[in-house]
C-alpha atoms as a PDB file:
ATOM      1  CA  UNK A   1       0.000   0.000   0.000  1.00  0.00           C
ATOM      2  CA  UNK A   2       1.253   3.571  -1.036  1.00  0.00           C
ATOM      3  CA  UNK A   3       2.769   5.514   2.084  1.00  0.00           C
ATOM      4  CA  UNK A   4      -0.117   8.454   1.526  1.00  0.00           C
ATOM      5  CA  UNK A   5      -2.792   5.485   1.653  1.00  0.00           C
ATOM      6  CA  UNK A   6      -1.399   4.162   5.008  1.00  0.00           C
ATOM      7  CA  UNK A   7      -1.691   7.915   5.993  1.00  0.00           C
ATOM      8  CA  UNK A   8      -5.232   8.500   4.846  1.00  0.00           C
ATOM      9  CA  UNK A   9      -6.480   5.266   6.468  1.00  0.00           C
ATOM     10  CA  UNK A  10      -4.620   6.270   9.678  1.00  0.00           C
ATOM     11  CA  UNK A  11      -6.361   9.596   9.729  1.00  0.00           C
ATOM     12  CA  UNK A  12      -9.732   8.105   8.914  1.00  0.00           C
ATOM     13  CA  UNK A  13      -8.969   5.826  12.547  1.00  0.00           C
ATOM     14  CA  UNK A  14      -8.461   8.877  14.282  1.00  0.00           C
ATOM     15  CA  UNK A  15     -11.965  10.770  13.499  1.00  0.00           C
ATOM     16  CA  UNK A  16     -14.582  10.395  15.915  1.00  0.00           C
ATOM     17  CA  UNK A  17     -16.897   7.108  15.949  1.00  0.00           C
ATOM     18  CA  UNK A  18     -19.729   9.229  17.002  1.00  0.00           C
ATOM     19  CA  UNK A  19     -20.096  10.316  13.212  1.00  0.00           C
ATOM     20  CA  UNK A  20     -20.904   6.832  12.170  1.00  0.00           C
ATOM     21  CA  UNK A  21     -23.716   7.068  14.662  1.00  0.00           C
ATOM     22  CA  UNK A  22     -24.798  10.240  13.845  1.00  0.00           C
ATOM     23  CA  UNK A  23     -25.315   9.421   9.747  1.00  0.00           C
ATOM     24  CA  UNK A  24     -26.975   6.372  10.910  1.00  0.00           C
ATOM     25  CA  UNK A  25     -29.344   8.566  12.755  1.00  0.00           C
ATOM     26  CA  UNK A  26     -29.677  11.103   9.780  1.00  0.00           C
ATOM     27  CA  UNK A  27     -30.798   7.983   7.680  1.00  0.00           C
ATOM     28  CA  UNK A  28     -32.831   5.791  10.239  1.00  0.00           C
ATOM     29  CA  UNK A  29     -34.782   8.504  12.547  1.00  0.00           C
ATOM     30  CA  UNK A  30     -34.295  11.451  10.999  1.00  0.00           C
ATOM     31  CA  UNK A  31     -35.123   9.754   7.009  1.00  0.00           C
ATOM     32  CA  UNK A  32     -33.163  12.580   5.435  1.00  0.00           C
ATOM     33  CA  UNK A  33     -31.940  12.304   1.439  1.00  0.00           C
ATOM     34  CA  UNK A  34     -28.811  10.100   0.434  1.00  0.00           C
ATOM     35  CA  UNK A  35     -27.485  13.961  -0.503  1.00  0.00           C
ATOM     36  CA  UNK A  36     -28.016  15.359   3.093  1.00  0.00           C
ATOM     37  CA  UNK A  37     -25.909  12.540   4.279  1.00  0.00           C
ATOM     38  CA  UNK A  38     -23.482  12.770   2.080  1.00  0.00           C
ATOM     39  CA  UNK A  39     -22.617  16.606   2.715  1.00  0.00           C
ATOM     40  CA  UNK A  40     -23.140  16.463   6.158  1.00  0.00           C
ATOM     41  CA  UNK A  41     -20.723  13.559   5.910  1.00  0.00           C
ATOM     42  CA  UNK A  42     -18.280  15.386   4.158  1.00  0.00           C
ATOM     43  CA  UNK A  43     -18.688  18.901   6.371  1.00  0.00           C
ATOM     44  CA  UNK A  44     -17.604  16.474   8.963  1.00  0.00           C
ATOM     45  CA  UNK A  45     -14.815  14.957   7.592  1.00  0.00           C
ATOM     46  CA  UNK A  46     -13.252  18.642   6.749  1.00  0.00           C
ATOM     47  CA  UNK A  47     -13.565  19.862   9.956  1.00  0.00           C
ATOM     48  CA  UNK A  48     -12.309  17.253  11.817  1.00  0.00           C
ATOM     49  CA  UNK A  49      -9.027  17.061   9.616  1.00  0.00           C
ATOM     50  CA  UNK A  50      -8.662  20.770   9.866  1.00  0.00           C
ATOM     51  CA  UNK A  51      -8.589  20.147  13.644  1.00  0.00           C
ATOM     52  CA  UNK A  52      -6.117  17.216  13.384  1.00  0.00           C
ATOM     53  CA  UNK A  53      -4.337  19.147  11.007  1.00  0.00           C
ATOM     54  CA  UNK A  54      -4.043  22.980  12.730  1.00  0.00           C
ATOM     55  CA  UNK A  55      -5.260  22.430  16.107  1.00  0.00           C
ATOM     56  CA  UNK A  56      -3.595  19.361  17.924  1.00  0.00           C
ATOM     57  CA  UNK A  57      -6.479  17.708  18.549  1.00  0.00           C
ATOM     58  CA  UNK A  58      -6.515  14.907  21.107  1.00  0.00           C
ATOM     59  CA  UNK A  59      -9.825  12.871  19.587  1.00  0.00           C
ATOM     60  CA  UNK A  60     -11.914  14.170  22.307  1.00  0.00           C
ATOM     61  CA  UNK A  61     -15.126  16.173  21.205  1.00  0.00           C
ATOM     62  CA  UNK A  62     -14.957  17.692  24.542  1.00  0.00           C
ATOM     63  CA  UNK A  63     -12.236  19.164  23.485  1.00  0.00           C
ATOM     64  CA  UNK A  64     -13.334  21.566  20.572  1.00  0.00           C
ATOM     65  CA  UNK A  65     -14.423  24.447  21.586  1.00  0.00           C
ATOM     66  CA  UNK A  66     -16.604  27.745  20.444  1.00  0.00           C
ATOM     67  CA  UNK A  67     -12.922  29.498  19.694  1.00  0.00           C
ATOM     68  CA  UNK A  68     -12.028  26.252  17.281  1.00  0.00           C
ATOM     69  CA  UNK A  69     -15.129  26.291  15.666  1.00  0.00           C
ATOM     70  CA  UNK A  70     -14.329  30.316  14.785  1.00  0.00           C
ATOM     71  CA  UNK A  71     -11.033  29.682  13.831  1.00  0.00           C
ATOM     72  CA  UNK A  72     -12.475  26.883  11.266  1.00  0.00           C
ATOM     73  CA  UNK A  73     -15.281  29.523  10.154  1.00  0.00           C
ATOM     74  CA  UNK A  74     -12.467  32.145   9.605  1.00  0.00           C
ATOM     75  CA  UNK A  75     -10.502  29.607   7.503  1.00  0.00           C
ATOM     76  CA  UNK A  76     -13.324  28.040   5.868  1.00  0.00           C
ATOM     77  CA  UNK A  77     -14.029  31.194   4.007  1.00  0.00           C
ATOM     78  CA  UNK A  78     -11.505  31.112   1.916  1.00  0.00           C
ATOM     79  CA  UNK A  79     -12.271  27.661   0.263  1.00  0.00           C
ATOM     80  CA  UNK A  80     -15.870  27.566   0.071  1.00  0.00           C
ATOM     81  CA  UNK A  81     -19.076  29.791  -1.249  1.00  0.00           C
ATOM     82  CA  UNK A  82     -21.242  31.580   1.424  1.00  0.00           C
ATOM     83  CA  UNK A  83     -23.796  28.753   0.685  1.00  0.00           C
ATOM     84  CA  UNK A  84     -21.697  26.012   0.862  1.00  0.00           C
ATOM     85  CA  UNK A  85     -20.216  26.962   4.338  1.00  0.00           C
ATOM     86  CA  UNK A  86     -23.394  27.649   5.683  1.00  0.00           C
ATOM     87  CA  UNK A  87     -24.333  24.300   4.713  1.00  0.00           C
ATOM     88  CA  UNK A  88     -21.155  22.768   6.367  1.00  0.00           C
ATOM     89  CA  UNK A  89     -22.252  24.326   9.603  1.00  0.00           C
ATOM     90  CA  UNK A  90     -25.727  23.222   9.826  1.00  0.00           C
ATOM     91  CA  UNK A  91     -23.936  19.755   9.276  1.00  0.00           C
ATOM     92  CA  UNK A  92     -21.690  20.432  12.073  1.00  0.00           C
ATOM     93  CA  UNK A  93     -23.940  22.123  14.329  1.00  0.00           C
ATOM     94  CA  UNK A  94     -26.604  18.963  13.950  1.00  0.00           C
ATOM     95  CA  UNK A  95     -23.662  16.605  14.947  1.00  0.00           C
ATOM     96  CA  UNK A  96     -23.110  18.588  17.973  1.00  0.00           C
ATOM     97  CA  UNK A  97     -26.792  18.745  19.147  1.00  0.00           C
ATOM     98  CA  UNK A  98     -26.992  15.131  18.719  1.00  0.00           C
ATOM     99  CA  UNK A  99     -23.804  14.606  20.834  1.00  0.00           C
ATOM    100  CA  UNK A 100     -25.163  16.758  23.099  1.00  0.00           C
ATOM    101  CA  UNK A 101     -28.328  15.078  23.384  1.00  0.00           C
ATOM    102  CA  UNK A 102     -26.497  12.009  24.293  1.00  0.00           C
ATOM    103  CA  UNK A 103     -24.770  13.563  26.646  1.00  0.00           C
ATOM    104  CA  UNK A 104     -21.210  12.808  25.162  1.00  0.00           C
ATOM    105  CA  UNK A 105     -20.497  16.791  25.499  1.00  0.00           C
ATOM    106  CA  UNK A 106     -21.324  19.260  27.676  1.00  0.00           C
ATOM    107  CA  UNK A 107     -22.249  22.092  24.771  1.00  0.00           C
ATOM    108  CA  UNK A 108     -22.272  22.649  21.329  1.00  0.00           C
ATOM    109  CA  UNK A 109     -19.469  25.116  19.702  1.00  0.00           C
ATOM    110  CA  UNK A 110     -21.449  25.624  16.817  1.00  0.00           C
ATOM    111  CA  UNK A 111     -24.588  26.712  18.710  1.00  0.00           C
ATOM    112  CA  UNK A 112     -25.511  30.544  17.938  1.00  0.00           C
ATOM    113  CA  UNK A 113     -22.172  31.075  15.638  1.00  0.00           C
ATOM    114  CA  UNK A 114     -22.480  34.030  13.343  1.00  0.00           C
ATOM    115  CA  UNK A 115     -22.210  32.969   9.946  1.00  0.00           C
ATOM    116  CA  UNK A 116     -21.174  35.031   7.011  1.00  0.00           C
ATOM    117  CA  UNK A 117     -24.982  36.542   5.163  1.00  0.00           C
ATOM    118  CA  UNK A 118     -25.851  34.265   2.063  1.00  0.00           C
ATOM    119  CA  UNK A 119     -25.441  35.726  -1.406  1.00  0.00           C
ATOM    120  CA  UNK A 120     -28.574  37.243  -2.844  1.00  0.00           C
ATOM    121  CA  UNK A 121     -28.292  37.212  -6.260  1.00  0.00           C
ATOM    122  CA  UNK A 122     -30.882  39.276  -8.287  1.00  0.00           C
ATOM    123  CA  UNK A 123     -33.994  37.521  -9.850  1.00  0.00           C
ATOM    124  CA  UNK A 124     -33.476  37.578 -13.904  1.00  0.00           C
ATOM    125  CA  UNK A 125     -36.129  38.873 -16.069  1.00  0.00           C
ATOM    126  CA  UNK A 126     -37.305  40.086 -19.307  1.00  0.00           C
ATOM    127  CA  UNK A 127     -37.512  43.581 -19.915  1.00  0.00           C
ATOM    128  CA  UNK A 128     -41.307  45.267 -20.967  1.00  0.00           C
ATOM    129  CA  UNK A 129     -40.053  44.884 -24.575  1.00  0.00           C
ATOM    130  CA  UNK A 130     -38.720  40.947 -24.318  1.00  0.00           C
ATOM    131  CA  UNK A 131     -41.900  40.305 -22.435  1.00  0.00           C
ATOM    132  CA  UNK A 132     -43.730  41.895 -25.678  1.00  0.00           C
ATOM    133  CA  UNK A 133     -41.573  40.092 -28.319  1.00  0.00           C
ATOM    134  CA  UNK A 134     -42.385  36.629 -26.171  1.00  0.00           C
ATOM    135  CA  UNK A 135     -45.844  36.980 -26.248  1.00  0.00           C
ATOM    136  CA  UNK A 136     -45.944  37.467 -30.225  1.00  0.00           C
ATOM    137  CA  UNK A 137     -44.296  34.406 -30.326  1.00  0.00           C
ATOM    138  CA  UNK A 138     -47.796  31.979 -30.482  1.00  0.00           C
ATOM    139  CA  UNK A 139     -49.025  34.528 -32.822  1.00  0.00           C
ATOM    140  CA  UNK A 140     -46.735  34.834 -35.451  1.00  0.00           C
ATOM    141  CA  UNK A 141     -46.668  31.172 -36.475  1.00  0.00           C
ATOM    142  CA  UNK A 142     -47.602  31.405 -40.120  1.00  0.00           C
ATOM    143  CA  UNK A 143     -51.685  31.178 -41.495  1.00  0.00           C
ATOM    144  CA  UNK A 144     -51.421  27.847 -43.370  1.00  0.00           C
ATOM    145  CA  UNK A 145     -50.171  25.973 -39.877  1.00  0.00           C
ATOM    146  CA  UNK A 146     -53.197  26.941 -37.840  1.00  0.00           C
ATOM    147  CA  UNK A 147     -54.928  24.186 -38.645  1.00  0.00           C
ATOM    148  CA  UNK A 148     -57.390  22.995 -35.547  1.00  0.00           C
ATOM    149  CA  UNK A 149     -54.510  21.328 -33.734  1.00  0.00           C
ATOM    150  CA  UNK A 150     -51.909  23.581 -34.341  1.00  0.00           C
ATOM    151  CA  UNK A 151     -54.793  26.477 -33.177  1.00  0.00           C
ATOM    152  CA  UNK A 152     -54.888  24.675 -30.255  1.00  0.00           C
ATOM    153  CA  UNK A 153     -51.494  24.631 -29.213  1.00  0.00           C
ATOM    154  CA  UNK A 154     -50.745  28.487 -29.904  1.00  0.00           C
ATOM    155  CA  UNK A 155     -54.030  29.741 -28.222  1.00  0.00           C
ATOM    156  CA  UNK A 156     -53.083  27.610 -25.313  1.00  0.00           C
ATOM    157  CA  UNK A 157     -49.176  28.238 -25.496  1.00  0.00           C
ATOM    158  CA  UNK A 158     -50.600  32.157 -25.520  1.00  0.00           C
ATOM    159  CA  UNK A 159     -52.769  32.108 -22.220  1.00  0.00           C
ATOM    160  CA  UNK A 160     -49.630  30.214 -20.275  1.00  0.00           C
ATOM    161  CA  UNK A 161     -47.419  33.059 -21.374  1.00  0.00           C
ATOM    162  CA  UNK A 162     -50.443  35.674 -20.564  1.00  0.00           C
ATOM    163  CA  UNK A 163     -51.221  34.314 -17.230  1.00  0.00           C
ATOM    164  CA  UNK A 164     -47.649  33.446 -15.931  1.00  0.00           C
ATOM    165  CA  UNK A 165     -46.692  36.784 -16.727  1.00  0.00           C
ATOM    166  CA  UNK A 166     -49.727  38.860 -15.928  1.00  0.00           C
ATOM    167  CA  UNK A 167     -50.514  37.357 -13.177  1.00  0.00           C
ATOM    168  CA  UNK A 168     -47.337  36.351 -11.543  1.00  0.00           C
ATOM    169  CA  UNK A 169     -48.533  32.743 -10.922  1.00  0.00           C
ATOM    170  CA  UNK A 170     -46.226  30.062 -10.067  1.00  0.00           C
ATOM    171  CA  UNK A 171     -46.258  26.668 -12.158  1.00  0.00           C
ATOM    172  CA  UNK A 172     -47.465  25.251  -9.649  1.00  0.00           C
ATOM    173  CA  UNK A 173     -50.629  27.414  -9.143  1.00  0.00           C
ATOM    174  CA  UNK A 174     -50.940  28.012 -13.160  1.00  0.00           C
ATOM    175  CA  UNK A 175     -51.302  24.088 -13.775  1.00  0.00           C
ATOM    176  CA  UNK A 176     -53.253  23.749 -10.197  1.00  0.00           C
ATOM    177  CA  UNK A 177     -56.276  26.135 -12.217  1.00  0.00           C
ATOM    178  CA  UNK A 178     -59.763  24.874 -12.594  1.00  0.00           C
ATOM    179  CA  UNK A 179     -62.843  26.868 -13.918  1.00  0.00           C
ATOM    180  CA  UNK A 180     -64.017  27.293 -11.196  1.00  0.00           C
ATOM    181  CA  UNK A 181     -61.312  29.061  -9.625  1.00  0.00           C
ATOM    182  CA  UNK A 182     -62.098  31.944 -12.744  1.00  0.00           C
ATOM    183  CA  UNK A 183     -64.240  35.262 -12.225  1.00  0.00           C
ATOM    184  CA  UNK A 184     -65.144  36.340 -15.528  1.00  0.00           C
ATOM    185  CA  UNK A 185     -66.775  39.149 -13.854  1.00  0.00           C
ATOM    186  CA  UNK A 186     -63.940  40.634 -12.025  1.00  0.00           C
ATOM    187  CA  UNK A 187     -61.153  39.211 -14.612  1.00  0.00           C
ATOM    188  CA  UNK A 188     -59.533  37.491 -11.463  1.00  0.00           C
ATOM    189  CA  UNK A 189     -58.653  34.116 -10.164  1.00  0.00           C
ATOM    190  CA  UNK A 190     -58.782  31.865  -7.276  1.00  0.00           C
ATOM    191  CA  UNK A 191     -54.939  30.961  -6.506  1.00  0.00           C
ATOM    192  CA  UNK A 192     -54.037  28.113  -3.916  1.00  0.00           C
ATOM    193  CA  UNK A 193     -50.501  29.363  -3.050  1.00  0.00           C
ATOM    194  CA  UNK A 194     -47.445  27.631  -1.097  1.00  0.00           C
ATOM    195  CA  UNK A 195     -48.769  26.151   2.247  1.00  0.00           C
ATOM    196  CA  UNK A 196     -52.535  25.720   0.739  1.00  0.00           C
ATOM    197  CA  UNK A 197     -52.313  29.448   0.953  1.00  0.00           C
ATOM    198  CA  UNK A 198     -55.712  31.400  -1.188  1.00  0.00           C
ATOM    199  CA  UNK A 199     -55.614  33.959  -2.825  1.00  0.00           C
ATOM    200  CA  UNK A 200     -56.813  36.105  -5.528  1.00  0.00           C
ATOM    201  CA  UNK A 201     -55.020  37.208  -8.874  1.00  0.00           C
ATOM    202  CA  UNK A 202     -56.024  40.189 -11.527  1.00  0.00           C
ATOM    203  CA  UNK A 203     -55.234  38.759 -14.657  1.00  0.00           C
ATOM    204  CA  UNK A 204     -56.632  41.617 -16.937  1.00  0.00           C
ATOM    205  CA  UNK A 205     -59.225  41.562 -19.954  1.00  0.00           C
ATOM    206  CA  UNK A 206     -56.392  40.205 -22.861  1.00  0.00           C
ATOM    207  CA  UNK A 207     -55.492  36.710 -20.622  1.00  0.00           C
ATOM    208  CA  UNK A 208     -59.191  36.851 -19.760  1.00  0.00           C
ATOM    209  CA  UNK A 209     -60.084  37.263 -23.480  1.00  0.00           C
ATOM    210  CA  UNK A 210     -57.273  34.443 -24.210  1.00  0.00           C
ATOM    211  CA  UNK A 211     -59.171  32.314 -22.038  1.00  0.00           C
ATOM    212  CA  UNK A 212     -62.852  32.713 -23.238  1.00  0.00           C
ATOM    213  CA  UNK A 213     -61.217  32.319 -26.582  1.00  0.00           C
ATOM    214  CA  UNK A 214     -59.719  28.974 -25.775  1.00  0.00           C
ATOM    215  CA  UNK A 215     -62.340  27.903 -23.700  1.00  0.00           C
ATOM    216  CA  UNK A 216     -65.168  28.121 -26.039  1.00  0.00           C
ATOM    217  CA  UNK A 217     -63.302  26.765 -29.140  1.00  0.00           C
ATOM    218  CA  UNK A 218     -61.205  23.574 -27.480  1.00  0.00           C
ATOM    219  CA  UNK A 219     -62.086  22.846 -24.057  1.00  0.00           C
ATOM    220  CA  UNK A 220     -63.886  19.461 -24.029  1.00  0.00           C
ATOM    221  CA  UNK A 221     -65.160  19.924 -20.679  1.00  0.00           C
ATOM    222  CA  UNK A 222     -65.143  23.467 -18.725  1.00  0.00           C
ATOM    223  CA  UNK A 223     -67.233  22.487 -16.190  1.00  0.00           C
ATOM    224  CA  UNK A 224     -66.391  23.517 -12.271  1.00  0.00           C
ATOM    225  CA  UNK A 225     -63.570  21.167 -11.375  1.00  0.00           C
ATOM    226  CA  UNK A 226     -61.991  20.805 -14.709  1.00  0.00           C
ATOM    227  CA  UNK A 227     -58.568  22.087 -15.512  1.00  0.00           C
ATOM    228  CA  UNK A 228     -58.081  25.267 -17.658  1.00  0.00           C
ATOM    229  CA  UNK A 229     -54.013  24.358 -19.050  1.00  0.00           C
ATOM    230  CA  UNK A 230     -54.957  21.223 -21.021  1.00  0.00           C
ATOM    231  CA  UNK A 231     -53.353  18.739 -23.148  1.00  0.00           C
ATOM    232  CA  UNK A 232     -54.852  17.910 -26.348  1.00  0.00           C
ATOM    233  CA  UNK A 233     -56.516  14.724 -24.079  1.00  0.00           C
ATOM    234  CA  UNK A 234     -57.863  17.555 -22.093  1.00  0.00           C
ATOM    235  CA  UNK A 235     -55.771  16.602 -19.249  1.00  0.00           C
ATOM    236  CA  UNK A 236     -54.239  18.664 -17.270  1.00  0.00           C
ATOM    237  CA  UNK A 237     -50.733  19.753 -18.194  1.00  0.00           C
ATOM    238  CA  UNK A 238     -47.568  19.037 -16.791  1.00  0.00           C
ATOM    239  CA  UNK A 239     -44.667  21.397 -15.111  1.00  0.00           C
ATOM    240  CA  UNK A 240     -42.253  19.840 -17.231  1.00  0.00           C
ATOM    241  CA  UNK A 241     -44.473  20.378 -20.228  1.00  0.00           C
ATOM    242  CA  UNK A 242     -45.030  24.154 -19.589  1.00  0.00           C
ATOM    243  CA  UNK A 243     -41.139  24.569 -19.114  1.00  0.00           C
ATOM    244  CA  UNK A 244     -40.486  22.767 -22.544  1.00  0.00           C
ATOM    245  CA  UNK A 245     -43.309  25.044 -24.314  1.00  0.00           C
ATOM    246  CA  UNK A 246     -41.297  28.311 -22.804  1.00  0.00           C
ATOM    247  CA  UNK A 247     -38.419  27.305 -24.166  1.00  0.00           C
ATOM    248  CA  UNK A 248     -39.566  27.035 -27.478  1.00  0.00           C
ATOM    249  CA  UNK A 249     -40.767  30.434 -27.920  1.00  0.00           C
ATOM    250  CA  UNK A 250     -37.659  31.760 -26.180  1.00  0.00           C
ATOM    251  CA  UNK A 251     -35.631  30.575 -28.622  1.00  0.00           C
ATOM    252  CA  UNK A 252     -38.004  31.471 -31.675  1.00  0.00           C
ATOM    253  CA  UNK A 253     -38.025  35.357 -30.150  1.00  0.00           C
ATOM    254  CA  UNK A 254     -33.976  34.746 -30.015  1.00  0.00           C
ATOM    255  CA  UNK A 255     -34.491  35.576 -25.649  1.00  0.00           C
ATOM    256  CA  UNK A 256     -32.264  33.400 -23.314  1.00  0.00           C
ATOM    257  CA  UNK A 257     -33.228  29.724 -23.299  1.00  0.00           C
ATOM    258  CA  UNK A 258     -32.354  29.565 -19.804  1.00  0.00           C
ATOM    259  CA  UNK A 259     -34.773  31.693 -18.549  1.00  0.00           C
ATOM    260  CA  UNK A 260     -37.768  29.267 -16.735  1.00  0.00           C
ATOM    261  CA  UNK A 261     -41.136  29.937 -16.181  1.00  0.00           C
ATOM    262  CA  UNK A 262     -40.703  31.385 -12.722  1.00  0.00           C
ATOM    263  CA  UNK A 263     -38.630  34.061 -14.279  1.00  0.00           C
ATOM    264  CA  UNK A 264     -42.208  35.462 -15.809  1.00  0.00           C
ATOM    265  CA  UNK A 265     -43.482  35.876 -12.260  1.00  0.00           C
ATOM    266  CA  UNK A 266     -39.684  37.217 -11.729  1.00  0.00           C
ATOM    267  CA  UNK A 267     -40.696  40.002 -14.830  1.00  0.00           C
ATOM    268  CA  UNK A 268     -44.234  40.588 -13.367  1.00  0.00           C
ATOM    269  CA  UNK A 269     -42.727  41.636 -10.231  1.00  0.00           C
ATOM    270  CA  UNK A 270     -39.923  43.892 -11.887  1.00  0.00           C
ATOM    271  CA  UNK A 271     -42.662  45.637 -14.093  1.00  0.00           C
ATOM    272  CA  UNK A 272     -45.121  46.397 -11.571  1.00  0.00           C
ATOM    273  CA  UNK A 273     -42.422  48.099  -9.031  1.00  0.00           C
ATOM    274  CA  UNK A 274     -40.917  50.215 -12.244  1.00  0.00           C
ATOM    275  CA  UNK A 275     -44.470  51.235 -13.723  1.00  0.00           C
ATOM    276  CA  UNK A 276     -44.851  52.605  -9.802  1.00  0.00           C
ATOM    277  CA  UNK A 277     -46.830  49.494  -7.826  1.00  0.00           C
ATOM    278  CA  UNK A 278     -46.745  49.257  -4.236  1.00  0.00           C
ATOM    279  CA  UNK A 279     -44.389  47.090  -2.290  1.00  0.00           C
ATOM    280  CA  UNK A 280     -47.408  46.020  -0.446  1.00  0.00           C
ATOM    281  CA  UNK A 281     -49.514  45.408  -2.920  1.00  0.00           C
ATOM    282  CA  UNK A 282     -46.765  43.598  -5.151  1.00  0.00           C
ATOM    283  CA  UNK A 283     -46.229  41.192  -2.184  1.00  0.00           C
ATOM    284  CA  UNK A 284     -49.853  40.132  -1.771  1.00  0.00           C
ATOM    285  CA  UNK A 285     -49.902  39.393  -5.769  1.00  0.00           C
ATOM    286  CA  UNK A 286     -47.223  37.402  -5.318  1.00  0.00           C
ATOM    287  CA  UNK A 287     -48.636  35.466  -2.265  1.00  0.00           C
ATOM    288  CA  UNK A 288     -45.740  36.154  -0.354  1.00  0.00           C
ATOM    289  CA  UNK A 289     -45.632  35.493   3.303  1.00  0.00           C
ATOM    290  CA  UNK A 290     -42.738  38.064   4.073  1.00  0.00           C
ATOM    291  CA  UNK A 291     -42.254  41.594   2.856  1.00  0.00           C
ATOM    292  CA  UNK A 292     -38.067  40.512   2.748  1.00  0.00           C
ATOM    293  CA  UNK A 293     -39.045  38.228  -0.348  1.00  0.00           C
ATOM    294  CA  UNK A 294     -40.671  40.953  -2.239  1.00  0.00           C
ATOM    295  CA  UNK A 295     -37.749  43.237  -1.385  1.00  0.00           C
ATOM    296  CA  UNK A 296     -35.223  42.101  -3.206  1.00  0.00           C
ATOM    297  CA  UNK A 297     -37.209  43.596  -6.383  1.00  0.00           C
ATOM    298  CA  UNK A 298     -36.510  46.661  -5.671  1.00  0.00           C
ATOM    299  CA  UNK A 299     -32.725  45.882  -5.930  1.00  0.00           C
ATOM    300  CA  UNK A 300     -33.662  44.886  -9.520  1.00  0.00           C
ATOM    301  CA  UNK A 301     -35.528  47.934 -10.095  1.00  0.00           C
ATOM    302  CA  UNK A 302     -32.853  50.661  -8.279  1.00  0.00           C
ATOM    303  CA  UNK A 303     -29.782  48.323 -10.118  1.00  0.00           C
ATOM    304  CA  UNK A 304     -31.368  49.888 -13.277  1.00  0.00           C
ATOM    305  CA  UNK A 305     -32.160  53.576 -12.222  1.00  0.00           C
ATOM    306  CA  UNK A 306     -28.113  53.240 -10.977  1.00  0.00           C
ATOM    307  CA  UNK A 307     -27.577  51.957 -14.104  1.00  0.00           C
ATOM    308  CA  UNK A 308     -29.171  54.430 -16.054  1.00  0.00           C
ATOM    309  CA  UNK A 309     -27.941  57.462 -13.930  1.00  0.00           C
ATOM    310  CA  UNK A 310     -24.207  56.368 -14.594  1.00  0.00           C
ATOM    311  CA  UNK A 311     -25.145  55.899 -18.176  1.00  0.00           C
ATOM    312  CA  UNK A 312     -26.999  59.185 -18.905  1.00  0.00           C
ATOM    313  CA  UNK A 313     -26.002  61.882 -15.993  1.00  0.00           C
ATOM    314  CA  UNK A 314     -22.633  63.938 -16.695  1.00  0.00           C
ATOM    315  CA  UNK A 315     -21.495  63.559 -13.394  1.00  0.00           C
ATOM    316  CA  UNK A 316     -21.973  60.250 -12.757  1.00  0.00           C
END
């Protein structure tokens, strides 16, 4: 056996047994994913090294302490994302807690440690005029292919687009629709959000129009508790199908193909803080349960006035 191979395997001897017992307990009581295990196996493994490695460690968990887990934090953030690290210490933090628990150690070093703030990265979108060139896309197939079942697909394809984006649905609530969740009346629907969560959407007079449309010339059955985003079986239609159908006008309108369906809501958001909506307002749309989550819109929306001001002032 190669000398660094004696030395791994010698290492591996010297890290505590309590982790076997602990990823046991992640699998058996706790019935976490194989990919939970697996990083929280691996935050594990890193730390203890680092402690073998830098701190003189005796093998006695009783022995780390709040000032090695700092240390480690300090370190760590040199190697690994924001995200990643926090990760690690939720992995490390749960071993300790269940050590604790056992009454192996006394406290937990990882308990209230201030980690570094997670990276918020800005929501994409589509700008007013992307959002207008995608949603010519169903209509500008040419006259001889709208046929019945091509009409079909285009009118259908068209009141997604319309109702993702002027609405601000999620998939999930766009595919969840029935006809009896519609108010022709007040051009608004019945939403069940995240957490079985009701509420109720605008979605103006064109998606309402789209909808009529659609409804009158190729729904087989519109009755109550019947779906309103068919298949041709009159079905209703899948998450992955309504991602595949975006893609295909994004790349017809030459738009990113990377863009999902959840970057609609994402442009819904964007358009109705920039045309002057309220923040409140915005977040009961959306069906958020914070205000924080609508918030980081308005980064989007001042990133462009910044934008613009460096662009256009003269002493910017």
């Amino acid at each position: 056996m190669a000398e660094d191979q004696v030395a791994g395997s010698q290492e591996s001897e010297k890290l505590p047994v309590e982790i076997d017992a602990f990823l046991d307990h992640l699998t058996l009581e706790r019935r976490l994913s194989p990919n939970t295990k697996r990083n929280y196996g691996q935050a594990l493994e890193r730390f203890f090294r680092w402690m073998l490695a830098d701190c003189d460690w005796a093998d006695q968990l009783s022995a780390v302490t709040k000032g090695h887990a700092r240390s480690y934090l300090v370190e760590a953030q040199a190697h690994y994302s924001r995200r990643t690290l926090r990760n690690h210490v939720s992995g490390l933090r749960s071993f300790f807690k269940f050590c604790q628990a056992r009454e192996w150690i006394q406290a937990n070093p990882f308990h209230n440690l201030t980690l570094p703030k997670p990276d918020k990265p800005l929501p994409k979108f589509l700008s007013e005029e992307q959002m207008k060139q995608l949603l010519e896309q169903p209509k500008a197939k040419p006259r001889q292919e709208k046929k019945r079942k091509n009409d079909f697909l285009l009118l259908r394809d068209l009141m997604i687009i319309e109702l993702l984006y002027g609405a601000g649905l999620r998939v999930s609530e766009l595919i969840g629709l029935n006809y009896g969740d519609l108010d022709g009346k007040r051009a608004t629907v019945r939403v069940v959000g995240k957490g079985q969560k009701e509420r109720v959407c605008p979605i103006g007079q064109v998606a309402l129009r789209t909808i009529s449309e659609f409804r009158k010339s190729h729904a087989k059955d519109s009755s109550h508790d019947r779906p309103i985003v068919i298949n041709r079986q009159g079905n209703r239609l899948s998450a992955r199908s309504v991602q595949a159908m975006l893609k295909k006008y994004l790349r017809s309108a030459k738009l990113p193909e990377d863009l999902t369906p959840h970057k609609l809501r994402h442009s819904f958001a964007t358009h109705m803080l920039d045309n002057g909506a309220d923040m409140r307002t915005v977040q009961e749309l959306l069906g958020h349960e914070s205000l924080s989550t609508t918030q980081v819109y308005t980064h989007v929306s001042v990133s462009r006035l910044k934008k613009a001001h460096l662009l256009a002032h003269p002493r910017a």
